[in-house]
C-alpha atoms as a PDB file:
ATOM      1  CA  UNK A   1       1.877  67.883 -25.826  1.00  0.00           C
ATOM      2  CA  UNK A   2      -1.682  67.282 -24.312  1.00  0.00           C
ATOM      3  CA  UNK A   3      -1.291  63.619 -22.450  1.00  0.00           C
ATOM      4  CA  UNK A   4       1.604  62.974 -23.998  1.00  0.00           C
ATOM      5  CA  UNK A   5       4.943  62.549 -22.516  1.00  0.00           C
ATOM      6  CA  UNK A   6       8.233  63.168 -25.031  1.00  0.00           C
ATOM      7  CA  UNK A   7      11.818  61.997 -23.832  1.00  0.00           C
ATOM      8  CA  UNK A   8      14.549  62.600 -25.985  1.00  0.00           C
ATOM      9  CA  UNK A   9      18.428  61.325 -24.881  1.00  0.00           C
ATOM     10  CA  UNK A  10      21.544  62.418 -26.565  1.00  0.00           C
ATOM     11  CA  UNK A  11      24.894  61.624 -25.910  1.00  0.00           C
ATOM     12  CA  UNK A  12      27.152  64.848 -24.923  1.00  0.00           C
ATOM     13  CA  UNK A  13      29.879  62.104 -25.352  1.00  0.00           C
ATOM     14  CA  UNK A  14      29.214  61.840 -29.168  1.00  0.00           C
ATOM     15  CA  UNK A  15      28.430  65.844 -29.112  1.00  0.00           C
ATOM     16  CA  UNK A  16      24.602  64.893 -30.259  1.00  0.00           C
ATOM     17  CA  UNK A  17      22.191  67.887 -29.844  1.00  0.00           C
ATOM     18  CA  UNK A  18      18.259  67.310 -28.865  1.00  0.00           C
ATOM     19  CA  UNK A  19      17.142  70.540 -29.676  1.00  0.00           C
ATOM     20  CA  UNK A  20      16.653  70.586 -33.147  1.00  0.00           C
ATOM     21  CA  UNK A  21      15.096  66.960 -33.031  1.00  0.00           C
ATOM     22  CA  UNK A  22      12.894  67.995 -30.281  1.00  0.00           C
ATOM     23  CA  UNK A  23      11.716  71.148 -32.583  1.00  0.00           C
ATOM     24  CA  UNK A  24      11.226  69.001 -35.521  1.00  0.00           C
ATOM     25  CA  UNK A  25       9.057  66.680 -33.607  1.00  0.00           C
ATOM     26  CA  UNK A  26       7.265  69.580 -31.874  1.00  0.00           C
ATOM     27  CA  UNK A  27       6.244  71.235 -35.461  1.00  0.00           C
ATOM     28  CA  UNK A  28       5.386  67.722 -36.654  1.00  0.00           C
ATOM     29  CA  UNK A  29       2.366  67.144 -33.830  1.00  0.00           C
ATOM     30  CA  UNK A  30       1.137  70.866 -34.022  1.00  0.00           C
ATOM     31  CA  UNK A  31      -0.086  69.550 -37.357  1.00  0.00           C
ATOM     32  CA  UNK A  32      -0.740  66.051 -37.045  1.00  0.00           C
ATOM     33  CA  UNK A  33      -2.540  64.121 -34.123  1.00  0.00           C
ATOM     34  CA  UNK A  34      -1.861  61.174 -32.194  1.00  0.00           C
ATOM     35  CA  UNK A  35      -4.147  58.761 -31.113  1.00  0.00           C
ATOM     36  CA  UNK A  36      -5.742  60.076 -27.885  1.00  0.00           C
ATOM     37  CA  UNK A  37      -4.476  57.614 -24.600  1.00  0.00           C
ATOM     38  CA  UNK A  38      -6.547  56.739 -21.814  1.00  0.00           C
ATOM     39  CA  UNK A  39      -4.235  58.517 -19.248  1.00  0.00           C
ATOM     40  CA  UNK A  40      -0.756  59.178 -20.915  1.00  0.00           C
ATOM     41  CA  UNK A  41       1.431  58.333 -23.824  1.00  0.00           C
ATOM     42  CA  UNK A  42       5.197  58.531 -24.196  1.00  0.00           C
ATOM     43  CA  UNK A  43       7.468  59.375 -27.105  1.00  0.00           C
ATOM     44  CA  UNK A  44      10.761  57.960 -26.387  1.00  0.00           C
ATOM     45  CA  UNK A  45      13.718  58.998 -28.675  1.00  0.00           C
ATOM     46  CA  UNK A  46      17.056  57.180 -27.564  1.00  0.00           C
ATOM     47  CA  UNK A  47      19.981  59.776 -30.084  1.00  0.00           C
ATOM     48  CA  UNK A  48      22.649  57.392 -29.115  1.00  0.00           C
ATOM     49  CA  UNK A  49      20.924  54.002 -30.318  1.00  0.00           C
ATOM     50  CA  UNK A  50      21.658  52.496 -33.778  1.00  0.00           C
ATOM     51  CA  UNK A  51      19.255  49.584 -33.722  1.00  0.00           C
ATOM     52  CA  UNK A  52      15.441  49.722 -34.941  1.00  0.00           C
ATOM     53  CA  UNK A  53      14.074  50.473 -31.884  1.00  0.00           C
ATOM     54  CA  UNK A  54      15.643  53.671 -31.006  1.00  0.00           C
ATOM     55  CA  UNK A  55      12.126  55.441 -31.172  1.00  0.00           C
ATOM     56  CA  UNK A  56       9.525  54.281 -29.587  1.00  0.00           C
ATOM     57  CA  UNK A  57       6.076  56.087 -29.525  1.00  0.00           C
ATOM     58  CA  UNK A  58       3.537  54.131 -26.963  1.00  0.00           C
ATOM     59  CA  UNK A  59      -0.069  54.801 -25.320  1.00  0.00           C
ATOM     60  CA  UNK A  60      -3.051  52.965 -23.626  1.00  0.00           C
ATOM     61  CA  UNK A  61      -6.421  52.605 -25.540  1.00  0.00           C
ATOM     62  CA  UNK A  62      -9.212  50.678 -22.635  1.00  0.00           C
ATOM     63  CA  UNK A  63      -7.838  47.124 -23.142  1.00  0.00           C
ATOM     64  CA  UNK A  64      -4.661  47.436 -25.488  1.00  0.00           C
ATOM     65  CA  UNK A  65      -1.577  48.680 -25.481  1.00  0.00           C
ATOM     66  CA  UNK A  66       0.160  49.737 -28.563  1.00  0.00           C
ATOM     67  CA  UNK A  67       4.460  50.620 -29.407  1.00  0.00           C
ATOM     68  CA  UNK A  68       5.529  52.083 -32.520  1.00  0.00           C
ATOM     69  CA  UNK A  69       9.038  51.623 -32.798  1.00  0.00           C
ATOM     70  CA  UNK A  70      11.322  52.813 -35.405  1.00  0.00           C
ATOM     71  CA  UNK A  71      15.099  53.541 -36.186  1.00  0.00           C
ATOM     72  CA  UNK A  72      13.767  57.021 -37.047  1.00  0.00           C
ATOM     73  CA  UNK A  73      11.604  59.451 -34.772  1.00  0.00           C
ATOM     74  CA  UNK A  74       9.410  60.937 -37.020  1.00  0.00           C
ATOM     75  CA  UNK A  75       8.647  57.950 -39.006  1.00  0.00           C
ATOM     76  CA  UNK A  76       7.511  56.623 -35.529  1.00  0.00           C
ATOM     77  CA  UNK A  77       5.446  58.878 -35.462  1.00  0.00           C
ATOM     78  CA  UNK A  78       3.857  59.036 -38.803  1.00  0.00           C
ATOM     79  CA  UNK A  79       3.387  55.355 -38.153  1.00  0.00           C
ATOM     80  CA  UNK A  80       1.617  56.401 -35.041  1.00  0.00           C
ATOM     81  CA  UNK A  81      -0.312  59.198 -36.459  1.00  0.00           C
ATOM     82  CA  UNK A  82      -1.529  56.433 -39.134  1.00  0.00           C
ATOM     83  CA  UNK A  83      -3.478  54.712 -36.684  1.00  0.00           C
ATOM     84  CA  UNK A  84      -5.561  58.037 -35.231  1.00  0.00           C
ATOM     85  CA  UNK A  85      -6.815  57.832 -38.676  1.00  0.00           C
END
């Protein structure tokens, strides 16, 4: 998704499935936008995590970084979509 990277990791272990997270997500930013980065950004959704930072959603601006990081993907990325606004 334009200079975006997304990484999603599930556990075949646990029998977790990507795919329909990795939809949901895609539908989600062909109607919302995320902050443009100066070279890339990275979505980073870790299935198998329990904590608070199992999502992480992080990009460049000239002099700042920023992480969004969230026990829930897409409220990462709300969160992240927030601040494009």
């Amino acid at each position: 998704e334009g200079n975006w990277r997304i990484r999603i990791r599930a556990s075949n272990v646990e029998g977790q499935d990507p795919v329909p997270l990795a939809k949901e997500i895609v539908a989600y930013l062909e109607k919302a936008s995320l902050p443009a980065p100066e070279k890339y950004g990275k979505i980073t959704i870790e299935m198998n995590d329990a904590s608070n930072q199992s999502a992480q959603v992080s990009w460049q601006e000239p002099k700042n970084v920023y992480t969004v990081t969230h026990k829930d993907a897409l409220s990462a990325l709300k969160m992240a979509v927030s601040m494009n606004q």
